[in-house]
N, C-alpha and C. Protein backbone atom coordinates (compact mmCIF):
# COMPACT_ATOMS: atom_id res chain seq x y z
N UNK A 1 -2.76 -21.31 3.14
CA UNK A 1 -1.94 -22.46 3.47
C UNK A 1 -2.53 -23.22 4.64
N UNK A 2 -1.96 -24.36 5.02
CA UNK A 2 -2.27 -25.14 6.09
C UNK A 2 -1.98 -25.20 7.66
N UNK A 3 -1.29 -23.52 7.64
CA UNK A 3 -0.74 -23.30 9.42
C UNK A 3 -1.69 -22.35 9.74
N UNK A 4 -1.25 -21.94 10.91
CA UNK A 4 -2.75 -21.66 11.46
C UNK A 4 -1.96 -20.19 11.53
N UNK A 5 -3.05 -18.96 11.16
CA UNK A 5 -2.73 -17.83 11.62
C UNK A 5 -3.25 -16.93 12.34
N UNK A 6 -2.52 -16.09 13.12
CA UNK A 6 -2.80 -15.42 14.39
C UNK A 6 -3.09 -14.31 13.99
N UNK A 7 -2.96 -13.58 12.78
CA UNK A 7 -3.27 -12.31 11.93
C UNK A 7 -4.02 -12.48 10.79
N UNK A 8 -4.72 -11.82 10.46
CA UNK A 8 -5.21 -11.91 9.12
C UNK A 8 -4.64 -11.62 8.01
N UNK A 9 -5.08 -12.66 7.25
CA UNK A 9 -3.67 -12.78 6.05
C UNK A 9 -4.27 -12.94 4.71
N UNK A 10 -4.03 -12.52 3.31
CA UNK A 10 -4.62 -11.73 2.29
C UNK A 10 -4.41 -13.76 1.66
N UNK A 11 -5.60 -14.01 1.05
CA UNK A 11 -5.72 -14.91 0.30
C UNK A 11 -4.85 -15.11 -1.08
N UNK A 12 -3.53 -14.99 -1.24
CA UNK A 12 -2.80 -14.75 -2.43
C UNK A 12 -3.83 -15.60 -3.48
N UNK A 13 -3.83 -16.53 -3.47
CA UNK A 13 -4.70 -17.29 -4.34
C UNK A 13 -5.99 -16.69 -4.87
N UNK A 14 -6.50 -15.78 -4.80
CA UNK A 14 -7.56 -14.99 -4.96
C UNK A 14 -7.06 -13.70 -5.76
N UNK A 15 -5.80 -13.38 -5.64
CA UNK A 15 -5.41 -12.35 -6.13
C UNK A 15 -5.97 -12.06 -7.40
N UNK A 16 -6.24 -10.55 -7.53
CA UNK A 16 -6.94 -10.49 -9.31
C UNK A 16 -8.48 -10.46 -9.09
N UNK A 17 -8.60 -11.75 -8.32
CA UNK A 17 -10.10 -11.60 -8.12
C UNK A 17 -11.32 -10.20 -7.67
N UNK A 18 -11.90 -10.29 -8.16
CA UNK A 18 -13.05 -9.69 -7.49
C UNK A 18 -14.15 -10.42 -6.59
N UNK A 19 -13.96 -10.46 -5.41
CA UNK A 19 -14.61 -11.41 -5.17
C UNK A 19 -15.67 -10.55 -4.19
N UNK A 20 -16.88 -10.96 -4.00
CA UNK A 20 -17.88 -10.10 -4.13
C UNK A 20 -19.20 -11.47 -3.42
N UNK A 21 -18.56 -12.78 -2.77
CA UNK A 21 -19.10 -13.36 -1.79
C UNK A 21 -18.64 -14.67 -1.23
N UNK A 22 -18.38 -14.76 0.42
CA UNK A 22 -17.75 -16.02 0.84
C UNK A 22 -18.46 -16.60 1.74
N UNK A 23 -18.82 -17.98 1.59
CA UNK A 23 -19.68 -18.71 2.58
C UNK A 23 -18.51 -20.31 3.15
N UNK A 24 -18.41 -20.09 4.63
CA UNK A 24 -17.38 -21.02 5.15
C UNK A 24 -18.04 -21.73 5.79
N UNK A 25 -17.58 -23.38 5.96
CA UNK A 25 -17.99 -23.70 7.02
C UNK A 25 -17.17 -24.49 8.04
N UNK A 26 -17.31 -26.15 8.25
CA UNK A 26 -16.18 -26.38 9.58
C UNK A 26 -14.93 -26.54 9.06
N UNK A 27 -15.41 -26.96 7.36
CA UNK A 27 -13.61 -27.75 6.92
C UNK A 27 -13.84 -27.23 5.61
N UNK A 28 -14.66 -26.70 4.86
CA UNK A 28 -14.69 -25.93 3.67
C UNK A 28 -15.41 -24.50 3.26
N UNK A 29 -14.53 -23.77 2.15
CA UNK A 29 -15.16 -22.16 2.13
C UNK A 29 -15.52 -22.55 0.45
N UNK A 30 -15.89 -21.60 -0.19
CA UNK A 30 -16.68 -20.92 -1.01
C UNK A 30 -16.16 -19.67 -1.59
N UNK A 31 -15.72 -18.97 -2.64
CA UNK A 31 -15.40 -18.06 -2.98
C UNK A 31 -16.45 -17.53 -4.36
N UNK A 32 -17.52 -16.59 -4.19
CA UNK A 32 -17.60 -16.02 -5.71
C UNK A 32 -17.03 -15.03 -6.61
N UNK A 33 -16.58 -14.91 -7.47
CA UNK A 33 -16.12 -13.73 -7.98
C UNK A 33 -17.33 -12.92 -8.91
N UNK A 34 -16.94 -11.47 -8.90
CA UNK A 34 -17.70 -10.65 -9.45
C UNK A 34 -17.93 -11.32 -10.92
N UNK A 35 -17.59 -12.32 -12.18
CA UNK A 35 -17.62 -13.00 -13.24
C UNK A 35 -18.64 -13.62 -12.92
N UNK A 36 -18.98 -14.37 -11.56
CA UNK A 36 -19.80 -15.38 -11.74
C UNK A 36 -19.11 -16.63 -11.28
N UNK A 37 -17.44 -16.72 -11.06
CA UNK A 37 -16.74 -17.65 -11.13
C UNK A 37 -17.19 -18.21 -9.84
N UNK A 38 -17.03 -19.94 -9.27
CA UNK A 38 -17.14 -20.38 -7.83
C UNK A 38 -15.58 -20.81 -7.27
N UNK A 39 -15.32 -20.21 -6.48
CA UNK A 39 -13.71 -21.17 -6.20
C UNK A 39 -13.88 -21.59 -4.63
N UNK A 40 -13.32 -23.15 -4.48
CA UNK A 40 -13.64 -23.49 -3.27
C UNK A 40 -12.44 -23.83 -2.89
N UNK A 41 -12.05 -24.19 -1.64
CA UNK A 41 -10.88 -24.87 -0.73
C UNK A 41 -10.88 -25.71 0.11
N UNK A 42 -10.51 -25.93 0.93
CA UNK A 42 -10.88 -26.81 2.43
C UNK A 42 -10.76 -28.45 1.98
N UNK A 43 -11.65 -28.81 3.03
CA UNK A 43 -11.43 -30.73 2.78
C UNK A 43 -12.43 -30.88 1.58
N UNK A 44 -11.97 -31.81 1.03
CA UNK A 44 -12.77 -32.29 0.04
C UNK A 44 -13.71 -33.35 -0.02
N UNK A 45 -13.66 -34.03 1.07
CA UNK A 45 -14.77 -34.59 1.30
C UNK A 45 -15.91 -35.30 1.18
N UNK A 46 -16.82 -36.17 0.54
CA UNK A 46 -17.59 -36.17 -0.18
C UNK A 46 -17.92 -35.23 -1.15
N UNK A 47 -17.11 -34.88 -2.06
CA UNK A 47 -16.88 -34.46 -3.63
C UNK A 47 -17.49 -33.15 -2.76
N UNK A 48 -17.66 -32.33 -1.73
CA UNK A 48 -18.11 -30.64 -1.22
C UNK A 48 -18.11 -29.65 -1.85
N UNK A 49 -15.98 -30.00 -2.15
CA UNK A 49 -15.22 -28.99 -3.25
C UNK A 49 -15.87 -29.03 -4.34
N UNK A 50 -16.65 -29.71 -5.29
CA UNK A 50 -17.19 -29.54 -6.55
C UNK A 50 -16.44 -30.22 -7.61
N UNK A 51 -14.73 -30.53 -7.36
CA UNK A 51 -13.35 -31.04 -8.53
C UNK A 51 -13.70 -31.86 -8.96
N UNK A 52 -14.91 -32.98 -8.42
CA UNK A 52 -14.84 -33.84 -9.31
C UNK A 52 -14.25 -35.27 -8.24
N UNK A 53 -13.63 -35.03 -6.97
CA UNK A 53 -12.93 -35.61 -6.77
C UNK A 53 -13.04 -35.42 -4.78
N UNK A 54 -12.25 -36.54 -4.00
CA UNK A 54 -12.53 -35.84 -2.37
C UNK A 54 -11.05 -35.27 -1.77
N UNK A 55 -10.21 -34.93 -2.69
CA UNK A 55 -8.92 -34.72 -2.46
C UNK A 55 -9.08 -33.03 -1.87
N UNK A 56 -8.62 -32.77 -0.67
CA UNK A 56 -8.48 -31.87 0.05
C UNK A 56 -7.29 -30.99 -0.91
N UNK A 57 -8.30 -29.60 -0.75
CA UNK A 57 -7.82 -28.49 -1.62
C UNK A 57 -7.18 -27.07 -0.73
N UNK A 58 -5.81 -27.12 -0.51
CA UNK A 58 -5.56 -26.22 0.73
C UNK A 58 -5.34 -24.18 -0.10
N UNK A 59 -5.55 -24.44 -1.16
CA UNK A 59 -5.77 -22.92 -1.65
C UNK A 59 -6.97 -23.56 -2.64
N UNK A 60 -7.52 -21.94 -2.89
CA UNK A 60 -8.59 -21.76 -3.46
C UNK A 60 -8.34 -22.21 -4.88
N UNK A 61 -9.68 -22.86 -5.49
CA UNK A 61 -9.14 -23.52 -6.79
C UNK A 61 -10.91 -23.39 -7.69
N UNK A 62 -10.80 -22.75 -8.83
CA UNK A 62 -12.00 -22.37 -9.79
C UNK A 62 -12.97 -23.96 -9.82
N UNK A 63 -13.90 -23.91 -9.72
CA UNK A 63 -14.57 -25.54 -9.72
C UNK A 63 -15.39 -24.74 -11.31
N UNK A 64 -14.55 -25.59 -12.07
CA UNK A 64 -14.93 -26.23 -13.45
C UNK A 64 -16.19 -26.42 -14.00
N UNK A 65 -17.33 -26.89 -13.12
CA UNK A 65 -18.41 -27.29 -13.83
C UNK A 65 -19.21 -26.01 -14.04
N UNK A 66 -18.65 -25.08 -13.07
CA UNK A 66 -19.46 -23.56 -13.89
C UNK A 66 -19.08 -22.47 -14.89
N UNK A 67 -18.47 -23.15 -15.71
CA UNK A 67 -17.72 -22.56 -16.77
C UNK A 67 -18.68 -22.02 -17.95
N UNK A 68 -19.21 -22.84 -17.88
CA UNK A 68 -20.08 -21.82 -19.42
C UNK A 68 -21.62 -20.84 -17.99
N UNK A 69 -21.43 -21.01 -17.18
CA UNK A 69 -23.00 -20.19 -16.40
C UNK A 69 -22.13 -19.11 -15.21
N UNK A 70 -23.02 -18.42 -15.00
CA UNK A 70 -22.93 -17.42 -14.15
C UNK A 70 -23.69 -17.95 -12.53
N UNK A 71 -22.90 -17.85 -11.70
CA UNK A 71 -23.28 -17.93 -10.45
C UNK A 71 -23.70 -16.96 -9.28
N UNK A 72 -24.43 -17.10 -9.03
CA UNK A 72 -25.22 -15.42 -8.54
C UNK A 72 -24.86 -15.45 -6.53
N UNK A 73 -24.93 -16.78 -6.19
CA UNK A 73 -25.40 -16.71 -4.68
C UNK A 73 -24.23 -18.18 -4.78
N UNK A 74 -24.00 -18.56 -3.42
CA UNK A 74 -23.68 -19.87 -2.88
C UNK A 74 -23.21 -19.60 -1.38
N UNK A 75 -23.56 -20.93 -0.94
CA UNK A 75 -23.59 -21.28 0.70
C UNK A 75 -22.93 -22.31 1.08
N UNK A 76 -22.27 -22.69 1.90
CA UNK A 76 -21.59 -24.14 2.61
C UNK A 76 -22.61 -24.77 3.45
N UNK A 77 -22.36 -25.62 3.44
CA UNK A 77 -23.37 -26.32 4.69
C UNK A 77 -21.82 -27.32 5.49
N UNK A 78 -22.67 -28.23 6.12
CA UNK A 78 -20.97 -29.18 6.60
C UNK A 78 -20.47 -29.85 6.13
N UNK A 79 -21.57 -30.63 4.95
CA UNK A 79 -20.81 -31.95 4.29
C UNK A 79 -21.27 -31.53 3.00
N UNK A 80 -21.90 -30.17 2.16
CA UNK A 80 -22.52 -29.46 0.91
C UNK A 80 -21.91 -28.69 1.03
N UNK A 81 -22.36 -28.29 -0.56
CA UNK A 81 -21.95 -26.89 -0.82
C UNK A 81 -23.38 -26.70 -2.12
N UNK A 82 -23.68 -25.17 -1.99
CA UNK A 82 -24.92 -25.36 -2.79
C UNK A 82 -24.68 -23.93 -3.63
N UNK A 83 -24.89 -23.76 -4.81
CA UNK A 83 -24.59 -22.27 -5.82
C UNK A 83 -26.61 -22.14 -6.44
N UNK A 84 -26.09 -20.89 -6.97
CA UNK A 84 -27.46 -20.79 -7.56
C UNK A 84 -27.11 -19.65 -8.73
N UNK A 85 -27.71 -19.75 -9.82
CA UNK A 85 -26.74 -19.44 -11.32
C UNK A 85 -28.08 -18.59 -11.53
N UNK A 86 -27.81 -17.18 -12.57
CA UNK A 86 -28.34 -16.09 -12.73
C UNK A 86 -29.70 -16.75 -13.20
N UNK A 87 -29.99 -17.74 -13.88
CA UNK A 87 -31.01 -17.73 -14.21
C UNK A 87 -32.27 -18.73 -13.15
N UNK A 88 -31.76 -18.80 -12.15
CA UNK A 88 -32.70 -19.25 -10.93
C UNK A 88 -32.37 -20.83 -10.54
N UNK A 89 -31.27 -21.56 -11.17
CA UNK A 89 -31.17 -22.83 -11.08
C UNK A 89 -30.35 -22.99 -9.88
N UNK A 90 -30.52 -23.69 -8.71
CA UNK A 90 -30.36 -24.42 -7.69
C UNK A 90 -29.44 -25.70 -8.12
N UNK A 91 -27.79 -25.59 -7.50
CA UNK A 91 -27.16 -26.94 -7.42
C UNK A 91 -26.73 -27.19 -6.43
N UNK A 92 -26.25 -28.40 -6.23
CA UNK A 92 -25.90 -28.77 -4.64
C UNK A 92 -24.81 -30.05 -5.32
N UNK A 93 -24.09 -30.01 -4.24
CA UNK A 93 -22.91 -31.07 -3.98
C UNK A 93 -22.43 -31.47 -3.19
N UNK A 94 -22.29 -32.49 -2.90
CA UNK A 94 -21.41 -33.28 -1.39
C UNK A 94 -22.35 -34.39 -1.09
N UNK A 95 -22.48 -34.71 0.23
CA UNK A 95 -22.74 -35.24 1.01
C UNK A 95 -23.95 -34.87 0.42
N UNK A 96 -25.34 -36.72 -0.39
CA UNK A 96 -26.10 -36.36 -0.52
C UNK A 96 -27.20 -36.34 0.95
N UNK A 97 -26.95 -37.05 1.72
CA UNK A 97 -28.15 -36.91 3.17
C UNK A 97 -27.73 -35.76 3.69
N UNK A 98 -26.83 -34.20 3.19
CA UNK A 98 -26.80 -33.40 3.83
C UNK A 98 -27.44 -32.17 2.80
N UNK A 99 -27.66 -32.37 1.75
CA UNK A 99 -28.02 -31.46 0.64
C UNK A 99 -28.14 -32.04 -0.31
């Protein structure tokens, strides 16, 4: 959610998941799941989130365009976000003078 917490608090939105790698950065995170799946959150920004769209995403939400591929690795940058899919392919999104 969007308040700030003083404890650490279990990502309900993730629930089910296996998630197995997270890369954050000032205003957006990254979620992979053990599938391969990418789910992102935070500001949206120059399209960062991946939706398609710059509408700020305050729970974690599956980004769509990796639906038929497997995603092996991914990283945030400040105004990017970058994945890399089992078979060695490199993508990037956001902010293109940042990635």
């Amino acid at each position: 959610d969007q308040q700030n917490q003083l404890l650490p608090k279990k990502v309900e939105a993730l629930a089910g998941q296996r998630v197995v790698a997270i890369s954050t950065g000032s205003d957006h995170s990254l979620a992979l799941t053990a599938d391969g799946a990418v789910w992102s959150w935070g500001g949206g920004g120059y399209g960062r989130l991946g939706h398609g769209d710059e509408q700020t995403q305050p729970l974690p939400k599956k980004v769509e365009a990796f639906a038929n591929q497997r995603v092996v690795a991914v990283l945030v940058g400040a105004f990017h976000s970058i994945a890399i899919t089992g078979d060695g392919a490199v993508f990037t999104w956001g902010k293109g003078e940042s990635g």
